[in-house]
PDB file of N, CA and C in Angstrom:
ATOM      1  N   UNK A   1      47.812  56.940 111.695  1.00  0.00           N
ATOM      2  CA  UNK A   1      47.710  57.188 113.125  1.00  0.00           C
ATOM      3  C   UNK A   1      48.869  58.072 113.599  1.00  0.00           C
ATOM      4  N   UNK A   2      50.227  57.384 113.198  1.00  0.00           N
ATOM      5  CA  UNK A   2      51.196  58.856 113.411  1.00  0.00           C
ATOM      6  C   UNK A   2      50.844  60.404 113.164  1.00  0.00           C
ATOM      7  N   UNK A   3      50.346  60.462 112.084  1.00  0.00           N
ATOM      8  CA  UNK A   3      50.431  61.706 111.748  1.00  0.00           C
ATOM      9  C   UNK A   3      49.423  62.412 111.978  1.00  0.00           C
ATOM     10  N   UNK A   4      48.455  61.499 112.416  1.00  0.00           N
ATOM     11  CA  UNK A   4      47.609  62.668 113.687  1.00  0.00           C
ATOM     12  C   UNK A   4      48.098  62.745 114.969  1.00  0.00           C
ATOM     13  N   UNK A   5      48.637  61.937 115.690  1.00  0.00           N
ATOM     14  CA  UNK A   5      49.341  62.065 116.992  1.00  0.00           C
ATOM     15  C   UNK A   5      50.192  63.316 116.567  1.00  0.00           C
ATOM     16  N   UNK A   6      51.117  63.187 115.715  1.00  0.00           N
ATOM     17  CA  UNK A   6      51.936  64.574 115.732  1.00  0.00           C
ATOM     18  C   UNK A   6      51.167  65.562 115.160  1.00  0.00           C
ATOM     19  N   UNK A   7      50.209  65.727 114.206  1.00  0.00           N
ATOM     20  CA  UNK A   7      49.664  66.957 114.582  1.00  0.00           C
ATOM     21  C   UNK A   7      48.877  67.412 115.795  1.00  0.00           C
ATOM     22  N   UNK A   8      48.011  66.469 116.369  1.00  0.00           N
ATOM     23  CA  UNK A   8      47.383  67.206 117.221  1.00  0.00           C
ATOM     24  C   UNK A   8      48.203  67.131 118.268  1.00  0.00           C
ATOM     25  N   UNK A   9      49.202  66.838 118.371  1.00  0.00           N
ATOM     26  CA  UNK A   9      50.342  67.369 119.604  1.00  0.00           C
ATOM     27  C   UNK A   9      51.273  68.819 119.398  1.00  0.00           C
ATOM     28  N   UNK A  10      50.696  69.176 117.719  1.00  0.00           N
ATOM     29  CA  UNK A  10      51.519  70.513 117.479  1.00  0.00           C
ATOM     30  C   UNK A  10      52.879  70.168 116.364  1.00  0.00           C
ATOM     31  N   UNK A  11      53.429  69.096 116.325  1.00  0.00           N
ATOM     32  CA  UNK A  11      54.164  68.898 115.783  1.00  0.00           C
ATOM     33  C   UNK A  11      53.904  68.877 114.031  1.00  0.00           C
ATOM     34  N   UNK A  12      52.982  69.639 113.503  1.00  0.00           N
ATOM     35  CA  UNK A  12      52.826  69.856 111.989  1.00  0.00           C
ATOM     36  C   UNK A  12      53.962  69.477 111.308  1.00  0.00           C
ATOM     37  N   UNK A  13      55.140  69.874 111.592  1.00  0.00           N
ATOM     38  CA  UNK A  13      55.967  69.752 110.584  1.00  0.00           C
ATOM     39  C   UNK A  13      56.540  68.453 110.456  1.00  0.00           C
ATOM     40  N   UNK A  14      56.606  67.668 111.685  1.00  0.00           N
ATOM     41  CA  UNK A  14      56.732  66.099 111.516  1.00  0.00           C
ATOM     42  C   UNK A  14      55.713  65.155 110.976  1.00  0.00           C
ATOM     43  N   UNK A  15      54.754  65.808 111.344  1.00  0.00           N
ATOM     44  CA  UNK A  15      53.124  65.078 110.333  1.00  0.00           C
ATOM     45  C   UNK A  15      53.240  65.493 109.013  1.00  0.00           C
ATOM     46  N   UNK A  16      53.615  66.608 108.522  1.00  0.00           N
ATOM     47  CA  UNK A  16      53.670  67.031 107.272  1.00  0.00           C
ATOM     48  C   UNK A  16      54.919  66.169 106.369  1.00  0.00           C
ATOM     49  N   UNK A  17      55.896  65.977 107.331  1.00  0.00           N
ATOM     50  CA  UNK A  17      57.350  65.259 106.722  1.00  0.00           C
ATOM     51  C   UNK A  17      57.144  63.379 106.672  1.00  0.00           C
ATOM     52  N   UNK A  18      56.154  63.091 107.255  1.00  0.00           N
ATOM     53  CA  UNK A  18      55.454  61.718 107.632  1.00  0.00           C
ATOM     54  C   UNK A  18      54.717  61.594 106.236  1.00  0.00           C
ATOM     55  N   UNK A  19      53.931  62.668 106.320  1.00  0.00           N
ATOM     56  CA  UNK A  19      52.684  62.113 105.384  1.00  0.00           C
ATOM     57  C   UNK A  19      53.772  62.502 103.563  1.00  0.00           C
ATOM     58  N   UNK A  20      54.585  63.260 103.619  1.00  0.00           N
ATOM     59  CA  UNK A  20      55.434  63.126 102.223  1.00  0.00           C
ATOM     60  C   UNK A  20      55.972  61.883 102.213  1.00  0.00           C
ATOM     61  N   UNK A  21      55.837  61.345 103.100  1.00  0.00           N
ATOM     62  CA  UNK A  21      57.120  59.694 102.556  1.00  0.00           C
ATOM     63  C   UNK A  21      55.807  58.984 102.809  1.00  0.00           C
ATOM     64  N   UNK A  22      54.677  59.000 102.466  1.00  0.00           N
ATOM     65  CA  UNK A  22      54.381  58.161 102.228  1.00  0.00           C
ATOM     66  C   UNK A  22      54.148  57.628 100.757  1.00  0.00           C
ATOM     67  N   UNK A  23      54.589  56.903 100.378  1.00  0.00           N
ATOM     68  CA  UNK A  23      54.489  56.289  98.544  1.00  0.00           C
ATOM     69  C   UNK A  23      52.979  56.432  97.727  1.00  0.00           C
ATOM     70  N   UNK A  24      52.115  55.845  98.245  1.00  0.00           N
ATOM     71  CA  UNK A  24      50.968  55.929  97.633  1.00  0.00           C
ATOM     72  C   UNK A  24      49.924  55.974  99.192  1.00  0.00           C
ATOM     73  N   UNK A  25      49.430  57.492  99.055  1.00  0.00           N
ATOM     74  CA  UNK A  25      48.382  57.827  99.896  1.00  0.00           C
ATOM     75  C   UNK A  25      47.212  57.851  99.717  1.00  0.00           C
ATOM     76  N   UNK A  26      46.347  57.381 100.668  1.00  0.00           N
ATOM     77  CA  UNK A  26      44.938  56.819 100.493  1.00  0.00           C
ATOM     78  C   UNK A  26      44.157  58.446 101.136  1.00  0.00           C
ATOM     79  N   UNK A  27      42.147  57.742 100.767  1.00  0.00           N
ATOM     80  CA  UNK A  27      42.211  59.284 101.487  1.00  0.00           C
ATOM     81  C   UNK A  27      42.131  59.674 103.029  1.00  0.00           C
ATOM     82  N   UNK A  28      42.550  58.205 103.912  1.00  0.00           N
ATOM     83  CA  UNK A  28      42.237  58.531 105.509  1.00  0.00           C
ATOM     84  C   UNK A  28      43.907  59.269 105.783  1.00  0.00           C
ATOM     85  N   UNK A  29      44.857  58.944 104.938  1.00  0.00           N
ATOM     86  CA  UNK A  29      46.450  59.645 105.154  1.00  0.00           C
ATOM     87  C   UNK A  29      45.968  61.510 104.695  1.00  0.00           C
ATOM     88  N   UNK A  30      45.286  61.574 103.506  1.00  0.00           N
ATOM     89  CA  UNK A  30      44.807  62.867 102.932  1.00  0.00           C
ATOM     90  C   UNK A  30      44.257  63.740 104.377  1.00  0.00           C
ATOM     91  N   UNK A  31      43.327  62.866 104.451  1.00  0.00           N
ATOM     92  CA  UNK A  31      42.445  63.187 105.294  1.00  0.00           C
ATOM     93  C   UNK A  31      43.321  63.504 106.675  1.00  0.00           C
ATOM     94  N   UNK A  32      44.092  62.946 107.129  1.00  0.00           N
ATOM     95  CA  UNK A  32      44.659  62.779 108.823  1.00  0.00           C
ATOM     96  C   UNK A  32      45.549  64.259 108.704  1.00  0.00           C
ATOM     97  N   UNK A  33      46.223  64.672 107.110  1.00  0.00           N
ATOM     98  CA  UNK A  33      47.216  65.759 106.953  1.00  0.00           C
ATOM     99  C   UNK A  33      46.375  66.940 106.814  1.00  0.00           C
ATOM    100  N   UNK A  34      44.914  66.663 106.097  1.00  0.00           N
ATOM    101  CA  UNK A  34      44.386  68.072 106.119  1.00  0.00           C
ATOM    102  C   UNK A  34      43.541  68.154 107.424  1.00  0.00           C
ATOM    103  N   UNK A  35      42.859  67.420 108.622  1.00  0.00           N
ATOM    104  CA  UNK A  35      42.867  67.772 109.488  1.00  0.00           C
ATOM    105  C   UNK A  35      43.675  68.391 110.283  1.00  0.00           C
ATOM    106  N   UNK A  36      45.287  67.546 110.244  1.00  0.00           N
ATOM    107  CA  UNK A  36      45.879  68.545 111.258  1.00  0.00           C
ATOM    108  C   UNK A  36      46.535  69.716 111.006  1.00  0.00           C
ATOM    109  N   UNK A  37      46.597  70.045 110.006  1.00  0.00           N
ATOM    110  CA  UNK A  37      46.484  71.368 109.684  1.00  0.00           C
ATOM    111  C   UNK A  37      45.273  72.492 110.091  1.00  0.00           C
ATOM    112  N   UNK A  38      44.057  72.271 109.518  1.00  0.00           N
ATOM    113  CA  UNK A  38      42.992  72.471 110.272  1.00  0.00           C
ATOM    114  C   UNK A  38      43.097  72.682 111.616  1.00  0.00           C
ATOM    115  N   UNK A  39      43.491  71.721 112.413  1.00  0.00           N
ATOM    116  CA  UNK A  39      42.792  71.335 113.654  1.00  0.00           C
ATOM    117  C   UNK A  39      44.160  72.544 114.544  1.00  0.00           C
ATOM    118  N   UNK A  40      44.830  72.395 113.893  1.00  0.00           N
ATOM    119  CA  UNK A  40      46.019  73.586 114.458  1.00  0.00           C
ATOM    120  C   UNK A  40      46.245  74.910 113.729  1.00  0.00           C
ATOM    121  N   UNK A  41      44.631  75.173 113.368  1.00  0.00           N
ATOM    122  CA  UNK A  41      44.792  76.438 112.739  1.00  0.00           C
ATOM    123  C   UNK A  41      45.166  77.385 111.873  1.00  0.00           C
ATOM    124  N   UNK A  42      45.873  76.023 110.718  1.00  0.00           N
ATOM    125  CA  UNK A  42      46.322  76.073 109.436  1.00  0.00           C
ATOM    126  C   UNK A  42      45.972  76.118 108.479  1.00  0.00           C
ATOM    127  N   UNK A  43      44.423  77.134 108.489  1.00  0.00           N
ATOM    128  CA  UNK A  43      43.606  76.586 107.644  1.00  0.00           C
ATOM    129  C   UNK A  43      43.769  76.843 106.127  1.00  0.00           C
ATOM    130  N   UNK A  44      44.634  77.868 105.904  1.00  0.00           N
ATOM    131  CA  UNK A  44      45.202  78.003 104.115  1.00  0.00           C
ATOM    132  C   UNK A  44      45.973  77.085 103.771  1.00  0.00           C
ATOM    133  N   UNK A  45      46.866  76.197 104.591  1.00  0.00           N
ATOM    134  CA  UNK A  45      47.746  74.952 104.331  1.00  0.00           C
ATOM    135  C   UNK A  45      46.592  73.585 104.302  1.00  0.00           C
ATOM    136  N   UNK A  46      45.374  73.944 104.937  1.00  0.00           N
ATOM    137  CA  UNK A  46      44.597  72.604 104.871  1.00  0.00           C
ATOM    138  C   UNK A  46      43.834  72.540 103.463  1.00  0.00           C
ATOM    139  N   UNK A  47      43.629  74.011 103.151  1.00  0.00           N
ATOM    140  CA  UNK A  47      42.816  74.219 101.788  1.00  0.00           C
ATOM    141  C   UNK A  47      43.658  73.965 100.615  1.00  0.00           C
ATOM    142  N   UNK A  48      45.040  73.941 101.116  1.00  0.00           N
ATOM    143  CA  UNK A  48      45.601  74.214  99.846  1.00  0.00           C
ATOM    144  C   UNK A  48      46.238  72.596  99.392  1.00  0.00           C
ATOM    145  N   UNK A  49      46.155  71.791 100.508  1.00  0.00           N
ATOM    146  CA  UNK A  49      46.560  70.144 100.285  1.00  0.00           C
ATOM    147  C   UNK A  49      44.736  69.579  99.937  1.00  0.00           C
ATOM    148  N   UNK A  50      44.436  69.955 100.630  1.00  0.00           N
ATOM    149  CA  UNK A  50      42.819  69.726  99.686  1.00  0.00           C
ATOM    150  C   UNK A  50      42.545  70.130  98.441  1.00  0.00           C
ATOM    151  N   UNK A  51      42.993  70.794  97.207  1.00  0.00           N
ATOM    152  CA  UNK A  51      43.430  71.301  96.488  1.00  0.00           C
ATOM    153  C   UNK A  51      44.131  70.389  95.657  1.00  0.00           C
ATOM    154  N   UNK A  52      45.413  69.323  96.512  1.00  0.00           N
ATOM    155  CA  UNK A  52      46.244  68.977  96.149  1.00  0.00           C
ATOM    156  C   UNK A  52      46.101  67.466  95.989  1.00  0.00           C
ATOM    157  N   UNK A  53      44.844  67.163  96.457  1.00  0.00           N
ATOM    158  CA  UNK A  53      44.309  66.260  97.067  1.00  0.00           C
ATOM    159  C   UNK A  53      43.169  65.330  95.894  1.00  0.00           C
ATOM    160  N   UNK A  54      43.450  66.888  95.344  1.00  0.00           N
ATOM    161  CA  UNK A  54      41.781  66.875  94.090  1.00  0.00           C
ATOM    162  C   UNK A  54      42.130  67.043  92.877  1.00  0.00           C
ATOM    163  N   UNK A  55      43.517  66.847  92.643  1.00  0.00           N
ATOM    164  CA  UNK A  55      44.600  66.990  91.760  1.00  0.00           C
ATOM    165  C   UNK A  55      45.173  65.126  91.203  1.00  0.00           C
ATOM    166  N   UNK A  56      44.684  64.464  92.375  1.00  0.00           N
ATOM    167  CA  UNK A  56      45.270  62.938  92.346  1.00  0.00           C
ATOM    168  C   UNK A  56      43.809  62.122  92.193  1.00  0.00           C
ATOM    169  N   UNK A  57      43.989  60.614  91.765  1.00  0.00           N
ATOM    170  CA  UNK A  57      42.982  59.953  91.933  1.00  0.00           C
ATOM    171  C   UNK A  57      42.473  59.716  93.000  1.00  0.00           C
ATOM    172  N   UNK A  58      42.362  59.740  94.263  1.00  0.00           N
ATOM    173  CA  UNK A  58      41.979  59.957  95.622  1.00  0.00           C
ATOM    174  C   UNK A  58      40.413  60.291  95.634  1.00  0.00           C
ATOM    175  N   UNK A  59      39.442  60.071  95.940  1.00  0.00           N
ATOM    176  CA  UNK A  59      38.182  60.544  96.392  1.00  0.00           C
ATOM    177  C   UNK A  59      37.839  60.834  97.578  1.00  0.00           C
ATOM    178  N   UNK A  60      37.597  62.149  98.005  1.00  0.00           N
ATOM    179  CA  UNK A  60      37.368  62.728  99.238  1.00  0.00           C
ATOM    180  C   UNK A  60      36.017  61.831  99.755  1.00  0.00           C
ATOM    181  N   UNK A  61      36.064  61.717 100.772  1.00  0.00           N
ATOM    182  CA  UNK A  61      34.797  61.321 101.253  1.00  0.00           C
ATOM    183  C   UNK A  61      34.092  62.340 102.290  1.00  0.00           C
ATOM    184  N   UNK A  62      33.370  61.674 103.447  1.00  0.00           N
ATOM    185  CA  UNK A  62      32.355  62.378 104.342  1.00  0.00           C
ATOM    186  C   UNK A  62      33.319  63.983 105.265  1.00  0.00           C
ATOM    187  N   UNK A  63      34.511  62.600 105.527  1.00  0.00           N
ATOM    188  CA  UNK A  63      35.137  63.496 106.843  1.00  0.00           C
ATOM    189  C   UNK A  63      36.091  64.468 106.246  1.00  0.00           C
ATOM    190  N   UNK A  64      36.754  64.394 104.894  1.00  0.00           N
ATOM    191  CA  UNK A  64      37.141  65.421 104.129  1.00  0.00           C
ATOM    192  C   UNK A  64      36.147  65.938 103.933  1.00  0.00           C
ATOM    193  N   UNK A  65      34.912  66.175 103.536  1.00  0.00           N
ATOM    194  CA  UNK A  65      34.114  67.460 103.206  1.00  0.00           C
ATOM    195  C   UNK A  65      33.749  68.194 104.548  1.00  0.00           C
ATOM    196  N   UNK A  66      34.148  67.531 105.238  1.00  0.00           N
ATOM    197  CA  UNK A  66      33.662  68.208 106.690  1.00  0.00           C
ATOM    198  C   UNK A  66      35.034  69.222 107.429  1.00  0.00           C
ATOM    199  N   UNK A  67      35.582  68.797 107.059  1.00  0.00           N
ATOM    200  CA  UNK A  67      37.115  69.485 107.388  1.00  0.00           C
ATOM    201  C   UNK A  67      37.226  70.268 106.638  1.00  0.00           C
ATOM    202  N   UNK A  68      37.243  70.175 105.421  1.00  0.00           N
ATOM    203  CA  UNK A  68      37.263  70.945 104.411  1.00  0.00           C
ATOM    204  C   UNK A  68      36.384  72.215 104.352  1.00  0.00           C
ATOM    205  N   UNK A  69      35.099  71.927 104.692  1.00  0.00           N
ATOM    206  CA  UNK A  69      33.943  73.058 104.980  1.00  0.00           C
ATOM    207  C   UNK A  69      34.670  74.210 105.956  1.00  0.00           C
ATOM    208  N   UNK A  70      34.288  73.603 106.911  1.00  0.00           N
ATOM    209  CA  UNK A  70      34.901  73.788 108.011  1.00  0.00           C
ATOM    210  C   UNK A  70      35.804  74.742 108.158  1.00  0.00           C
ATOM    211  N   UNK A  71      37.376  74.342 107.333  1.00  0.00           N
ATOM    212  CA  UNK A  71      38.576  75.245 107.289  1.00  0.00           C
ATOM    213  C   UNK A  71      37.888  76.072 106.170  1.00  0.00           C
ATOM    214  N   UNK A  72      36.822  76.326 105.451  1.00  0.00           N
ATOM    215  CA  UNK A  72      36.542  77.475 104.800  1.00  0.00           C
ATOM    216  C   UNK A  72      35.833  78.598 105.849  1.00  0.00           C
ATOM    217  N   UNK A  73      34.796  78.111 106.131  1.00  0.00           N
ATOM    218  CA  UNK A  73      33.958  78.924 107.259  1.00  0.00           C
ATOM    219  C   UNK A  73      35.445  79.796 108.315  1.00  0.00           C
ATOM    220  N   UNK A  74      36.193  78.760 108.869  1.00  0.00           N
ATOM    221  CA  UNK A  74      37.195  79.979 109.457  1.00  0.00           C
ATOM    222  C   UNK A  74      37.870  80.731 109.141  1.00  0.00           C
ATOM    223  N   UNK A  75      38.421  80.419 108.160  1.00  0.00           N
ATOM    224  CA  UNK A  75      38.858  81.418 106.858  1.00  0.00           C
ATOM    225  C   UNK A  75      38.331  82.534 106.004  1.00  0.00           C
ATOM    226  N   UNK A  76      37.194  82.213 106.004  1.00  0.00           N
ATOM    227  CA  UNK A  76      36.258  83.197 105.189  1.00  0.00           C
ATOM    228  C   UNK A  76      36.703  83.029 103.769  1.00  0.00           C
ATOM    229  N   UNK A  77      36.811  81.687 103.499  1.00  0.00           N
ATOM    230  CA  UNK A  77      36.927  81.006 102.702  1.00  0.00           C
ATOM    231  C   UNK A  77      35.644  80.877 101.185  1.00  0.00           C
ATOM    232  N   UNK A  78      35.015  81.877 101.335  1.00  0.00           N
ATOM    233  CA  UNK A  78      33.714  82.158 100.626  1.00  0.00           C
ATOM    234  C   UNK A  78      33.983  80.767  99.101  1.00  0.00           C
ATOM    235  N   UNK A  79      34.397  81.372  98.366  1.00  0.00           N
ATOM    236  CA  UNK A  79      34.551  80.866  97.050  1.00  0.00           C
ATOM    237  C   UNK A  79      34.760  79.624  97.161  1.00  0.00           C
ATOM    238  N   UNK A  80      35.980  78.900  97.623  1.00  0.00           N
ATOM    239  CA  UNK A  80      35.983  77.408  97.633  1.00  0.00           C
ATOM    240  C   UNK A  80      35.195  77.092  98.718  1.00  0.00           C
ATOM    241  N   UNK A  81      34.428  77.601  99.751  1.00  0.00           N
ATOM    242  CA  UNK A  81      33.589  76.924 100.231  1.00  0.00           C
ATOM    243  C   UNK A  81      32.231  76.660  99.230  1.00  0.00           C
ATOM    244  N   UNK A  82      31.866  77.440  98.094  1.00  0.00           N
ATOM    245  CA  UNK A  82      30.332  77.012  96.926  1.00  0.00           C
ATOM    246  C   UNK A  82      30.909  76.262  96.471  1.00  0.00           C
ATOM    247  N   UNK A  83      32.460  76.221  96.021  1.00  0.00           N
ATOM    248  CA  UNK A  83      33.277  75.035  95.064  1.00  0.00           C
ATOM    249  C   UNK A  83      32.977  73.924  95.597  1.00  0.00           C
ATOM    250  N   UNK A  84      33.121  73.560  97.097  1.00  0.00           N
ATOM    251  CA  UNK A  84      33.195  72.811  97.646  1.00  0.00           C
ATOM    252  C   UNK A  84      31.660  71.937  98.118  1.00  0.00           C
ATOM    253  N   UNK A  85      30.602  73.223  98.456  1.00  0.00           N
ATOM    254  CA  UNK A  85      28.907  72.502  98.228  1.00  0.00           C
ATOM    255  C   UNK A  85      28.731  72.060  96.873  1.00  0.00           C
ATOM    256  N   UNK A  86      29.965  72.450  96.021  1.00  0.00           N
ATOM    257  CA  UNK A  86      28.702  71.914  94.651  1.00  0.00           C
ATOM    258  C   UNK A  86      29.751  70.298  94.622  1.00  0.00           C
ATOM    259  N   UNK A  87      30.851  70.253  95.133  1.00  0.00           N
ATOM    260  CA  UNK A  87      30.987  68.605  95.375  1.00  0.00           C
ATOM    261  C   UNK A  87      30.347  68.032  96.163  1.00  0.00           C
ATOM    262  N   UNK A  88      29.870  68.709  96.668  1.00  0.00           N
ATOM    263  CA  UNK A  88      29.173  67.440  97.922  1.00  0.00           C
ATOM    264  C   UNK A  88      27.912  67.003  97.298  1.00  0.00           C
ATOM    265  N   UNK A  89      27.121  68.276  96.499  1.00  0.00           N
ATOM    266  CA  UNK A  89      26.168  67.535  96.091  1.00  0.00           C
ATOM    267  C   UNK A  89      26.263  66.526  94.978  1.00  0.00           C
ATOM    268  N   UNK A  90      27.128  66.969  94.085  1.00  0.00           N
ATOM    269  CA  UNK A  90      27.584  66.247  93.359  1.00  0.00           C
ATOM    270  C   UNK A  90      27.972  64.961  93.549  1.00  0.00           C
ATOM    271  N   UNK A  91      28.752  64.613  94.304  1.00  0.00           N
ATOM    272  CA  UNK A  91      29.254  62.869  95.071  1.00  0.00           C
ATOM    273  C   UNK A  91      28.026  63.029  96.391  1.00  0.00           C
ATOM    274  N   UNK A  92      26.797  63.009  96.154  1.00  0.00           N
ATOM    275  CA  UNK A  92      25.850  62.276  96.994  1.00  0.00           C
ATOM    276  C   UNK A  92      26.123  63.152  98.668  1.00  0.00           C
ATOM    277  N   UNK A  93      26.860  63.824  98.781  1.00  0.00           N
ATOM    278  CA  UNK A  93      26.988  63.773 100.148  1.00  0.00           C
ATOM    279  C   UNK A  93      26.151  65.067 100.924  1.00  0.00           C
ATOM    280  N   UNK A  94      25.637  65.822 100.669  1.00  0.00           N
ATOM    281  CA  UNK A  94      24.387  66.508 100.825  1.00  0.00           C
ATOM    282  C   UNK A  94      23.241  66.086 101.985  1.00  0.00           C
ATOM    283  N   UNK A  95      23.128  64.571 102.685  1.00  0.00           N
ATOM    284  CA  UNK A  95      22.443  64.152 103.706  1.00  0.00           C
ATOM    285  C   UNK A  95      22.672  64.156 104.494  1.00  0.00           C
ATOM    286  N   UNK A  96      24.212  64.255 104.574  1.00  0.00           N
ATOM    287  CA  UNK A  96      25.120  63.863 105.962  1.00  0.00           C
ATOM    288  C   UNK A  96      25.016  64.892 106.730  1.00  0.00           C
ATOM    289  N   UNK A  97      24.269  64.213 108.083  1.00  0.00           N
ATOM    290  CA  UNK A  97      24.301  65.711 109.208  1.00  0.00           C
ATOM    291  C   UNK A  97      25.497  66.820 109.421  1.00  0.00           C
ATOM    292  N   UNK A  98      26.464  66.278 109.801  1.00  0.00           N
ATOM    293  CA  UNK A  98      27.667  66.709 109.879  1.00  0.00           C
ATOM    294  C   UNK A  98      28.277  67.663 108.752  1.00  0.00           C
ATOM    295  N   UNK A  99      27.895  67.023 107.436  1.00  0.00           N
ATOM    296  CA  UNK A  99      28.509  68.074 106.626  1.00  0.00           C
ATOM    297  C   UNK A  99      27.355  69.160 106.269  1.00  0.00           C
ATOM    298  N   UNK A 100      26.077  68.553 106.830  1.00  0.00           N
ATOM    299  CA  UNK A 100      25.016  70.154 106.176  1.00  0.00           C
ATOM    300  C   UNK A 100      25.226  70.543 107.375  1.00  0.00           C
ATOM    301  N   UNK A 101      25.928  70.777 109.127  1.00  0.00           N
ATOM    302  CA  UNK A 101      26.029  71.536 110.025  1.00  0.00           C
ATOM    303  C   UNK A 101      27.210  72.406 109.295  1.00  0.00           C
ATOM    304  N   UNK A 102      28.066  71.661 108.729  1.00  0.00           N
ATOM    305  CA  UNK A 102      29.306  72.631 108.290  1.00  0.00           C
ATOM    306  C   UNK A 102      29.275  73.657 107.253  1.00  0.00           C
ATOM    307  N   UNK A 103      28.153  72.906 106.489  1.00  0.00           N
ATOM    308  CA  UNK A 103      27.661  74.174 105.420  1.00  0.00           C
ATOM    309  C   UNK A 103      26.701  75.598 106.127  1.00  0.00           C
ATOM    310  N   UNK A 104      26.287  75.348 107.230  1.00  0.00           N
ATOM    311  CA  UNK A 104      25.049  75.803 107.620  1.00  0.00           C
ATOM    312  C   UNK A 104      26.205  77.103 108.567  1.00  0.00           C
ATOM    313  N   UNK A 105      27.479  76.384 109.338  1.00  0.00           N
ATOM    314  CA  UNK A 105      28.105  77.106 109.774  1.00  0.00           C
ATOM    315  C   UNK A 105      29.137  78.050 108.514  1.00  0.00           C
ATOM    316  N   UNK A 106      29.584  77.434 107.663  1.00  0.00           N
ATOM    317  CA  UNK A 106      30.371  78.297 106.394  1.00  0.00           C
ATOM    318  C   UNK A 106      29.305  79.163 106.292  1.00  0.00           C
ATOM    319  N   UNK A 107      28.266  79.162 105.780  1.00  0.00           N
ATOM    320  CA  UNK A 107      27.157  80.345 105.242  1.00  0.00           C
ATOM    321  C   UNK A 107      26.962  81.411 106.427  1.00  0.00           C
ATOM    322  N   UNK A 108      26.586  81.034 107.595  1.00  0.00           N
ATOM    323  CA  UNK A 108      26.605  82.031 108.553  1.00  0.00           C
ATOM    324  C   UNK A 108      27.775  83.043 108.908  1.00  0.00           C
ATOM    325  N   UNK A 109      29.224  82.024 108.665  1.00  0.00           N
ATOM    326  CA  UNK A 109      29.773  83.074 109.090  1.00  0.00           C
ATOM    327  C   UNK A 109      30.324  83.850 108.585  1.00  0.00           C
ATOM    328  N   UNK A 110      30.111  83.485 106.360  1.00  0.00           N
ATOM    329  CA  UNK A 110      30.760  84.098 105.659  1.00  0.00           C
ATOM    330  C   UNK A 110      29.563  85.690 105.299  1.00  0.00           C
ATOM    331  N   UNK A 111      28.343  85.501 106.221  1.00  0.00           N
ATOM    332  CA  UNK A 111      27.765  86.430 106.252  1.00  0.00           C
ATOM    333  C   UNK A 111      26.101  86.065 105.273  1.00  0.00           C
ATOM    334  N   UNK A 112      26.102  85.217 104.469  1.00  0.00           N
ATOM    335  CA  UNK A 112      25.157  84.395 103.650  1.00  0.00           C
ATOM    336  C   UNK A 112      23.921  83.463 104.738  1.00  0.00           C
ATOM    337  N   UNK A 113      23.773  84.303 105.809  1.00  0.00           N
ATOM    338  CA  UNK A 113      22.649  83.840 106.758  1.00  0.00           C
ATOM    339  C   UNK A 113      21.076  83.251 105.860  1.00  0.00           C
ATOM    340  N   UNK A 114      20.532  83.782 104.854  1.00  0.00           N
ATOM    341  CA  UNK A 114      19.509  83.371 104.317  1.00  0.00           C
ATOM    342  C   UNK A 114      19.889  81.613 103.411  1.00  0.00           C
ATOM    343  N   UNK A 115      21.299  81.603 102.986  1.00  0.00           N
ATOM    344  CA  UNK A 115      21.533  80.653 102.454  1.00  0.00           C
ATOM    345  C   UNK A 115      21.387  79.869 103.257  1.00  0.00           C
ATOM    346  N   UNK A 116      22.316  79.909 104.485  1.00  0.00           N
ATOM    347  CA  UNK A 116      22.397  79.116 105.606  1.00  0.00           C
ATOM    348  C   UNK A 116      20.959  78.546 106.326  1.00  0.00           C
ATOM    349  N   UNK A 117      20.313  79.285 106.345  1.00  0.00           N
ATOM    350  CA  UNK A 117      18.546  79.377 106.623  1.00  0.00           C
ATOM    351  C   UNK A 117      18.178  77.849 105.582  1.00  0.00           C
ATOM    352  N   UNK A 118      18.441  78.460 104.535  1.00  0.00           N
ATOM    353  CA  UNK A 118      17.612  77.202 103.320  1.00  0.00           C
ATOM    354  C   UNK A 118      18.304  75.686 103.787  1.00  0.00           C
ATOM    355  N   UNK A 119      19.617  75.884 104.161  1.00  0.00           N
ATOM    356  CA  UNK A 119      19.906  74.521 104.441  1.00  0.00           C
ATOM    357  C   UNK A 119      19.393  74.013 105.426  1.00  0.00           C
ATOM    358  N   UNK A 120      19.078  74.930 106.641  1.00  0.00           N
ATOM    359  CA  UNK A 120      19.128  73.942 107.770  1.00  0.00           C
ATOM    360  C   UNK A 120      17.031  73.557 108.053  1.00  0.00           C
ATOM    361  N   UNK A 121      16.017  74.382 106.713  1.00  0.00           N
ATOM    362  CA  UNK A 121      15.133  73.983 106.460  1.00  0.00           C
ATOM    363  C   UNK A 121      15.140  72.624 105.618  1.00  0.00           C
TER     364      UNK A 121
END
């Protein structure tokens, strides 16, 4: 809960210095650091602890693939955004409204409109 209060108040670098002390991080701490990065427009620092994220025993779940999408589509994040559909289908998560809106938005805006088409059929 801290370390979204200080990011989405702007304070990244105290959320970022929060979420290092923490000893053993779960994935809603993963999750709270690569949103606020994200959510403050950080989106190569959110991709790149997602990254870092997928490196540890940790399993991303719903709201990491959605953030994660997400900070690709604004980025133009092309490549780890397919990296990133072929986990979702892979760990089941492919139903979830939320993350096929985020795929549907990555494809459109990385210019892949027909892909984007197939999903949201």
């Amino acid at each position: 809960a801290l370390i979204t209060g200080y990011a989405s108040r702007g304070y990244i670098r105290s959320a970022r210095k929060m979420f290092d002390e923490i000893p053993i991080k779960d994935v809603v701490s993963w999750n709270a650091m690569i949103s606020g990065y994200a959510e403050t427009g950080n989106y190569k620092e959110a991709l790149e602890l997602f990254k870092e994220m997928m490196q540890t025993n940790v399993r991303p779940d719903e709201c990491t693939m959605v953030t994660v999408v997400s900070a690709c589509a604004q980025s133009g994040s092309m490549e780890l955004g397919r990296q990133v559909h072929s986990m979702i289908d892979h760990h089941g998560f492919g139903s979830n409204l939320n993350i096929a809106n985020a795929l549907i938005d990555l494809y459109s805006k990385c210019g892949e409109v027909e892909t984007a088409c197939g999903l949201f059929e």
